[in-house]
N, C-alpha and C. Protein backbone atom coordinates (compact mmCIF):
# COMPACT_ATOMS: atom_id res chain seq x y z
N UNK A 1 87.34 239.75 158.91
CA UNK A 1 86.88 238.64 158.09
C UNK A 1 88.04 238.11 157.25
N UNK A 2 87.70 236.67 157.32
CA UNK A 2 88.83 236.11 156.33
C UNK A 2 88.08 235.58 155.19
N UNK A 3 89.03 234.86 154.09
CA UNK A 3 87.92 234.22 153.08
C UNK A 3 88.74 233.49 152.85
N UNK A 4 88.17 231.90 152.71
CA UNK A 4 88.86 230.81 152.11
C UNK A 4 88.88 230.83 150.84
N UNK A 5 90.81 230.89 150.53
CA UNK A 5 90.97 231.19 149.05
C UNK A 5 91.63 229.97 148.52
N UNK A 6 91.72 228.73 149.29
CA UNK A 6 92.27 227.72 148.29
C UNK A 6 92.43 226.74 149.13
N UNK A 7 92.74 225.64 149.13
CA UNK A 7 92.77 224.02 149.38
C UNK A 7 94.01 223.24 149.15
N UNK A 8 94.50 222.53 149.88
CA UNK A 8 95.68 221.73 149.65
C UNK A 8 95.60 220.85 150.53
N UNK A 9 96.23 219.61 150.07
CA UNK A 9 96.51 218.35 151.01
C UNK A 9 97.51 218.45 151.50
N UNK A 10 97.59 218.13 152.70
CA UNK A 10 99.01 217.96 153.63
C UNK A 10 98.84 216.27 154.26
N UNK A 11 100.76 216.63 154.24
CA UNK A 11 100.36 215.08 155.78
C UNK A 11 100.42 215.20 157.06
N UNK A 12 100.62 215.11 157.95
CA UNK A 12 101.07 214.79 159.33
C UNK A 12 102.35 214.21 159.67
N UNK A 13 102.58 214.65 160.84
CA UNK A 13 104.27 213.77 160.91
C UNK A 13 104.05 212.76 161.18
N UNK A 14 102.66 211.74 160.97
CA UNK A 14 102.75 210.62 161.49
C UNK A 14 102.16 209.79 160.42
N UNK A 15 102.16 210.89 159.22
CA UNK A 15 101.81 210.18 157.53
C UNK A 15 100.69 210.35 156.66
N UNK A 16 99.49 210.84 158.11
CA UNK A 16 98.02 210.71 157.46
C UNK A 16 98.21 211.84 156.85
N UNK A 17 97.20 211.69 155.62
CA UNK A 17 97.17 213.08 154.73
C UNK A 17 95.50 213.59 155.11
N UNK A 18 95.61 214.81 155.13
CA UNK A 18 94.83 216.11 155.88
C UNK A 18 94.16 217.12 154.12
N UNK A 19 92.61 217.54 154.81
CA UNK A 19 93.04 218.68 153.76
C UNK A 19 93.46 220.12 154.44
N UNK A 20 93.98 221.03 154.05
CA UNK A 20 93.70 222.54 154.91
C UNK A 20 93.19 223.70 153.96
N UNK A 21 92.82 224.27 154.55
CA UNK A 21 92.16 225.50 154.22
C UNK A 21 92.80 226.62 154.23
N UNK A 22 93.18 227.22 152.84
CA UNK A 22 93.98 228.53 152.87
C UNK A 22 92.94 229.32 152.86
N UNK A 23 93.13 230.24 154.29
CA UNK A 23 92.19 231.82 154.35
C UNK A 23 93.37 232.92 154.29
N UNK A 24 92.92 233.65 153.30
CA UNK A 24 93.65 235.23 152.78
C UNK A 24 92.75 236.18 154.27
N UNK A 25 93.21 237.01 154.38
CA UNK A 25 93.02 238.30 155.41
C UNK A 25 92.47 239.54 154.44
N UNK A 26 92.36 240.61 154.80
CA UNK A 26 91.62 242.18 154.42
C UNK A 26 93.24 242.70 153.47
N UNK A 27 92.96 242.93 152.22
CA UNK A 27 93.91 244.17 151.62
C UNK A 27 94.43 245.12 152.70
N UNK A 28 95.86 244.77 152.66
CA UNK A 28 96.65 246.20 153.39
C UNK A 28 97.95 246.87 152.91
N UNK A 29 97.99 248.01 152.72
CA UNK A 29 98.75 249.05 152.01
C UNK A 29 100.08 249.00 152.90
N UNK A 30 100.83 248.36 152.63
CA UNK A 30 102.53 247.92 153.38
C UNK A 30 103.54 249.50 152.82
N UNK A 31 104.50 249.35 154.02
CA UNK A 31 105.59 250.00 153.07
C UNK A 31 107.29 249.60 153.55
N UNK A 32 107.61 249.27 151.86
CA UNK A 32 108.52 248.32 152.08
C UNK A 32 110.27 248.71 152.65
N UNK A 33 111.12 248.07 152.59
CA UNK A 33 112.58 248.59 153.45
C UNK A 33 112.95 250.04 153.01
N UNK A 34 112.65 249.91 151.44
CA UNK A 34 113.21 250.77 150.75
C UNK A 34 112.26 252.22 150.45
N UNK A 35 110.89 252.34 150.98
CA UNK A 35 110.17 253.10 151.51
C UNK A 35 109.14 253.33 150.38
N UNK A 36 108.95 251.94 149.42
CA UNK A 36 107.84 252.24 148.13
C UNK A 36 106.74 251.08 148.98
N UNK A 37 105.50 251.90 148.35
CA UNK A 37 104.39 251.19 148.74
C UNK A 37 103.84 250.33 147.71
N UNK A 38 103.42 249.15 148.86
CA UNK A 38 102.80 247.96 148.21
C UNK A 38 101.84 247.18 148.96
N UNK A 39 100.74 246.58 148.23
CA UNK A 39 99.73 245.94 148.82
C UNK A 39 99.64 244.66 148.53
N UNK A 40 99.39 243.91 150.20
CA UNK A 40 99.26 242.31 150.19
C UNK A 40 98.08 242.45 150.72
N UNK A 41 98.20 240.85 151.21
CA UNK A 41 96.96 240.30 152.14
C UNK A 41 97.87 238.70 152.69
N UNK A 42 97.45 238.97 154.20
CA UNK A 42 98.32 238.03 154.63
C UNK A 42 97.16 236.77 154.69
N UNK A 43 98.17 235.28 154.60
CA UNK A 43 97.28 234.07 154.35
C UNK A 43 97.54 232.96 155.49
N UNK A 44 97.08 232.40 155.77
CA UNK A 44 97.36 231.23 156.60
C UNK A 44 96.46 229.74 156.71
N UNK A 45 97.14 229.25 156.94
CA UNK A 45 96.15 227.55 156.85
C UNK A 45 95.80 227.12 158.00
N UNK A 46 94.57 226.37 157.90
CA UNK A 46 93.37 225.93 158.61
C UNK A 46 93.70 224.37 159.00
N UNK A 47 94.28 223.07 159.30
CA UNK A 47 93.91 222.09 159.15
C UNK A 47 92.40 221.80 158.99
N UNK A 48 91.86 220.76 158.50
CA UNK A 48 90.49 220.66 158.63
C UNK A 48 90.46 218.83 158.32
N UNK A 49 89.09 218.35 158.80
CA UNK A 49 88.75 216.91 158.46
C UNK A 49 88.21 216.65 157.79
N UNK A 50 87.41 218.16 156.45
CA UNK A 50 86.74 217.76 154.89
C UNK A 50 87.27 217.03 154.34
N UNK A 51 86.75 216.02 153.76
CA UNK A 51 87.01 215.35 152.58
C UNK A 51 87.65 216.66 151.42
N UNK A 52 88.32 216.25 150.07
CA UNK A 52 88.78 216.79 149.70
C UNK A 52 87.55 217.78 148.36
N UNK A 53 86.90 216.79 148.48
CA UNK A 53 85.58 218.16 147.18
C UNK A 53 84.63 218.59 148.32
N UNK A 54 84.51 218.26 149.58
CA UNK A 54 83.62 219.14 150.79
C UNK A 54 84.65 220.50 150.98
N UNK A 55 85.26 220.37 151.17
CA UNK A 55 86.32 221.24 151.26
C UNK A 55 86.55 222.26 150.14
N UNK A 56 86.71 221.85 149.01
CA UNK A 56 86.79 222.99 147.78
C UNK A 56 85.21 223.27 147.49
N UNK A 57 83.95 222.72 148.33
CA UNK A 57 82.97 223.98 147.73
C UNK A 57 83.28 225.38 148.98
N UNK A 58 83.97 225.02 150.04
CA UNK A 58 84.52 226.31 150.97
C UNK A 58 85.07 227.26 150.50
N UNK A 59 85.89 226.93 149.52
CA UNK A 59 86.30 228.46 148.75
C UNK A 59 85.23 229.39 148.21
N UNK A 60 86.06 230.62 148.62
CA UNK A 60 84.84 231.87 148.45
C UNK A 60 84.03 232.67 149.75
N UNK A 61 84.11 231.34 150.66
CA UNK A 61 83.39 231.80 151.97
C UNK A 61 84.20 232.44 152.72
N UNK A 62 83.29 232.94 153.49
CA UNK A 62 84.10 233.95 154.86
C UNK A 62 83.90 233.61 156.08
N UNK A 63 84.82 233.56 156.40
CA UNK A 63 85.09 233.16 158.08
C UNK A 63 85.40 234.99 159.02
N UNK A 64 84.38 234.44 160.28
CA UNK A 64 84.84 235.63 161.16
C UNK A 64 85.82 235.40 161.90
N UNK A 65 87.20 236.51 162.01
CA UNK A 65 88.39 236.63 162.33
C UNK A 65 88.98 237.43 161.94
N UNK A 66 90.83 237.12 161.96
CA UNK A 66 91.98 237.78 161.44
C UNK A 66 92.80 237.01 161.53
N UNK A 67 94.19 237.43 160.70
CA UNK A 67 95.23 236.94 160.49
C UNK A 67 96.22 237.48 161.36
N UNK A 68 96.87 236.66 162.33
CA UNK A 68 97.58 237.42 163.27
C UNK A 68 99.31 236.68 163.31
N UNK A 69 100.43 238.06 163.67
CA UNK A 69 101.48 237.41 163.60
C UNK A 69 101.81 236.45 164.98
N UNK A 70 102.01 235.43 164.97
CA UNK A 70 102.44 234.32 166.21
C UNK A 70 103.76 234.27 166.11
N UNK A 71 104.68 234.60 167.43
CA UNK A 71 105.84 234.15 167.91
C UNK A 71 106.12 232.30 167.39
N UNK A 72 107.37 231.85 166.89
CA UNK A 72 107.04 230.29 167.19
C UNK A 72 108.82 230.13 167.49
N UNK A 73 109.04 229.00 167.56
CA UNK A 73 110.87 228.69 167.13
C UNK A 73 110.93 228.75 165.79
N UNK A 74 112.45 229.56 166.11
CA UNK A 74 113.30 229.44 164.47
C UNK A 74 113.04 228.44 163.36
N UNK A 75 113.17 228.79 162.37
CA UNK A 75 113.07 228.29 160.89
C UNK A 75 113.50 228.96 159.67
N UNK A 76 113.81 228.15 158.86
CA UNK A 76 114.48 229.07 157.48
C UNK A 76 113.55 228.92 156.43
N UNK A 77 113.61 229.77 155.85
CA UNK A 77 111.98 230.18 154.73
C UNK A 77 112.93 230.70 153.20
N UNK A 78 112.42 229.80 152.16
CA UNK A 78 113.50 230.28 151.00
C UNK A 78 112.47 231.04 150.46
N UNK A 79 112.63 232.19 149.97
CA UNK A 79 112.17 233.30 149.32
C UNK A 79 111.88 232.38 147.73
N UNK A 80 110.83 232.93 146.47
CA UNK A 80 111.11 232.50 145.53
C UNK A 80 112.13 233.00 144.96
N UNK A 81 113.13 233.98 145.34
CA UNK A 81 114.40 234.66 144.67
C UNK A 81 115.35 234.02 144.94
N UNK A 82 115.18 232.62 146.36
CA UNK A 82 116.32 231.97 146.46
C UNK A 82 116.87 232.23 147.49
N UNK A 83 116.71 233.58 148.43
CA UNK A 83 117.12 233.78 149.30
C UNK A 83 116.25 232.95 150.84
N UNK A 84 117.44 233.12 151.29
CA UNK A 84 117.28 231.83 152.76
C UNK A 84 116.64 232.88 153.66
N UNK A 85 115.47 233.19 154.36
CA UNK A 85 115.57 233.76 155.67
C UNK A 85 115.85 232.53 156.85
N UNK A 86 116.08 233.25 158.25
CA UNK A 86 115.85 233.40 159.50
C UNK A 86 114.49 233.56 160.00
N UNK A 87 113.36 233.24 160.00
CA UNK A 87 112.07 233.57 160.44
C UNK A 87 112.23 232.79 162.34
N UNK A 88 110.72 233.78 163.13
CA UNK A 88 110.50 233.15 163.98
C UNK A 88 109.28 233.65 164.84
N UNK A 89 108.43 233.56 163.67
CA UNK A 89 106.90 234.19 163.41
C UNK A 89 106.58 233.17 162.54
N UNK A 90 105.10 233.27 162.65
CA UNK A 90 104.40 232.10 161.97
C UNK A 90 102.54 233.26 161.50
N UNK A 91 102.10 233.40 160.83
CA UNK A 91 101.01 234.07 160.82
C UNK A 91 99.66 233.00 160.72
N UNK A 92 98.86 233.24 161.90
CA UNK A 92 97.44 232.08 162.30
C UNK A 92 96.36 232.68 162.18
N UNK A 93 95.37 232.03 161.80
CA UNK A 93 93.88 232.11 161.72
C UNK A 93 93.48 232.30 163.30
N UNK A 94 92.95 233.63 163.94
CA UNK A 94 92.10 233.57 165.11
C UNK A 94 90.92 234.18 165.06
N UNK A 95 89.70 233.31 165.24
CA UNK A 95 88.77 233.06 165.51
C UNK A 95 88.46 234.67 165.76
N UNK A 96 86.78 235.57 165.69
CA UNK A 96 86.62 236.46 166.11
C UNK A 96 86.55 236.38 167.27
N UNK A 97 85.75 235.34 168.27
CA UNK A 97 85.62 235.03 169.27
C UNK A 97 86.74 235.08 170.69
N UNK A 98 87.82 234.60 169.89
CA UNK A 98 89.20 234.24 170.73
C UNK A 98 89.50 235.71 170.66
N UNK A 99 89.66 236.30 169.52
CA UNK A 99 90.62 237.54 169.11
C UNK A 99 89.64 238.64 170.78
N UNK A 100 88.58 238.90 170.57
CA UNK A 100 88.00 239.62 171.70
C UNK A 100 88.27 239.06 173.15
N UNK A 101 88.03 237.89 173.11
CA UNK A 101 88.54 237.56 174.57
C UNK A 101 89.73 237.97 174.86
N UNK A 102 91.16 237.49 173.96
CA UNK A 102 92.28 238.15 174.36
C UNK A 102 92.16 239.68 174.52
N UNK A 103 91.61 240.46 173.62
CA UNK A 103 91.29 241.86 173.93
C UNK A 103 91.48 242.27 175.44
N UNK A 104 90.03 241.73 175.43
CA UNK A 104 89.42 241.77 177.00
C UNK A 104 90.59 241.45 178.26
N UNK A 105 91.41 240.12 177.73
CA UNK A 105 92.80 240.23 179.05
C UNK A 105 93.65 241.18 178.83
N UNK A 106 93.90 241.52 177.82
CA UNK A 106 95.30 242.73 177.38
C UNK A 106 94.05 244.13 178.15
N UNK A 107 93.28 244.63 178.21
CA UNK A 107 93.04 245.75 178.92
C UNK A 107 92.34 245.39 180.55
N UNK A 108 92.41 244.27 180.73
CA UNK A 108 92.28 243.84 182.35
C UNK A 108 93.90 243.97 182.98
N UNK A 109 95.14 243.63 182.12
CA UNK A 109 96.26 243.71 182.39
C UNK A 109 96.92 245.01 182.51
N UNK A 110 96.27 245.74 181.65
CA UNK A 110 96.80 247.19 181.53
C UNK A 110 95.77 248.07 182.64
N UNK A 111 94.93 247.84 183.03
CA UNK A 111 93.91 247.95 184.05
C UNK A 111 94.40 247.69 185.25
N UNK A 112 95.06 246.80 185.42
CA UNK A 112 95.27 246.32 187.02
C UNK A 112 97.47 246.91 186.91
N UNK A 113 97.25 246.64 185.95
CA UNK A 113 98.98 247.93 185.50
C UNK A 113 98.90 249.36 186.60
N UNK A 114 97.75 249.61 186.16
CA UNK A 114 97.64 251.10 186.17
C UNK A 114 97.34 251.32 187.50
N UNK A 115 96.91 250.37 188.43
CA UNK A 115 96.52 250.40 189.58
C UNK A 115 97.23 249.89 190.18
N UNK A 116 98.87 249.23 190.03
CA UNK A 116 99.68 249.27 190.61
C UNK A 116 100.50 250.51 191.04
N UNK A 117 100.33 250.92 189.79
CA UNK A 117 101.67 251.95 189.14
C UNK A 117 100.96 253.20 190.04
């Protein structure tokens, strides 16, 4: 489960302005380079076609899913400390629905793996 935790307008590369939907993910206990533990929750945005107060009574609600890491092309991401990354991951909203179907191909693949091998 996700929960829509906030609202923002965006535009499009072609100008129109959008609202989206920030959904936060489940509390998870990380551990960081330097080997101290810490807890986030990963977030990601929704485009959506609410108007902008249809849209902010959505906060609070829960959507069925997860927050998953996506491969994408390179990009640089400034830290608030200022520092520049290298990223080339993007983290997306998938659907509960989708998330099981892929399931279902990743052990048909490892299934018909095994019956090669």
């Amino acid at each position: 489960m996700v929960t829509i935790v906030d609202i923002v307008k965006r535009s499009s590369r072609e100008g129109n302005e959008f609202v989206a939907l920030i959904v936060q993910g489940e509390l998870e206990m990380l551990t960081s380079k330097s080997g101290n533990l810490y807890a986030a929750a990963r977030k990601a945005s929704i485009p959506s076609t609410l108007e902008f107060e249809a849209a902010r009574l959505m906060i609070g609600k829960e959507l069925p899913g997860s927050i998953e890491k996506v491969e994408c092309a390179p990009y640089e991401h400034f830290t608030p400390e200022g520092e520049i990354l290298q990223l080339n991951h993007r983290w997306q909203f998938v659907p509960e629905n989708q998330a099981r179907q892929q399931q279902k191909e990743v052990l048909y693949l490892q299934d018909l793996a095994h019956e090669v091998g």
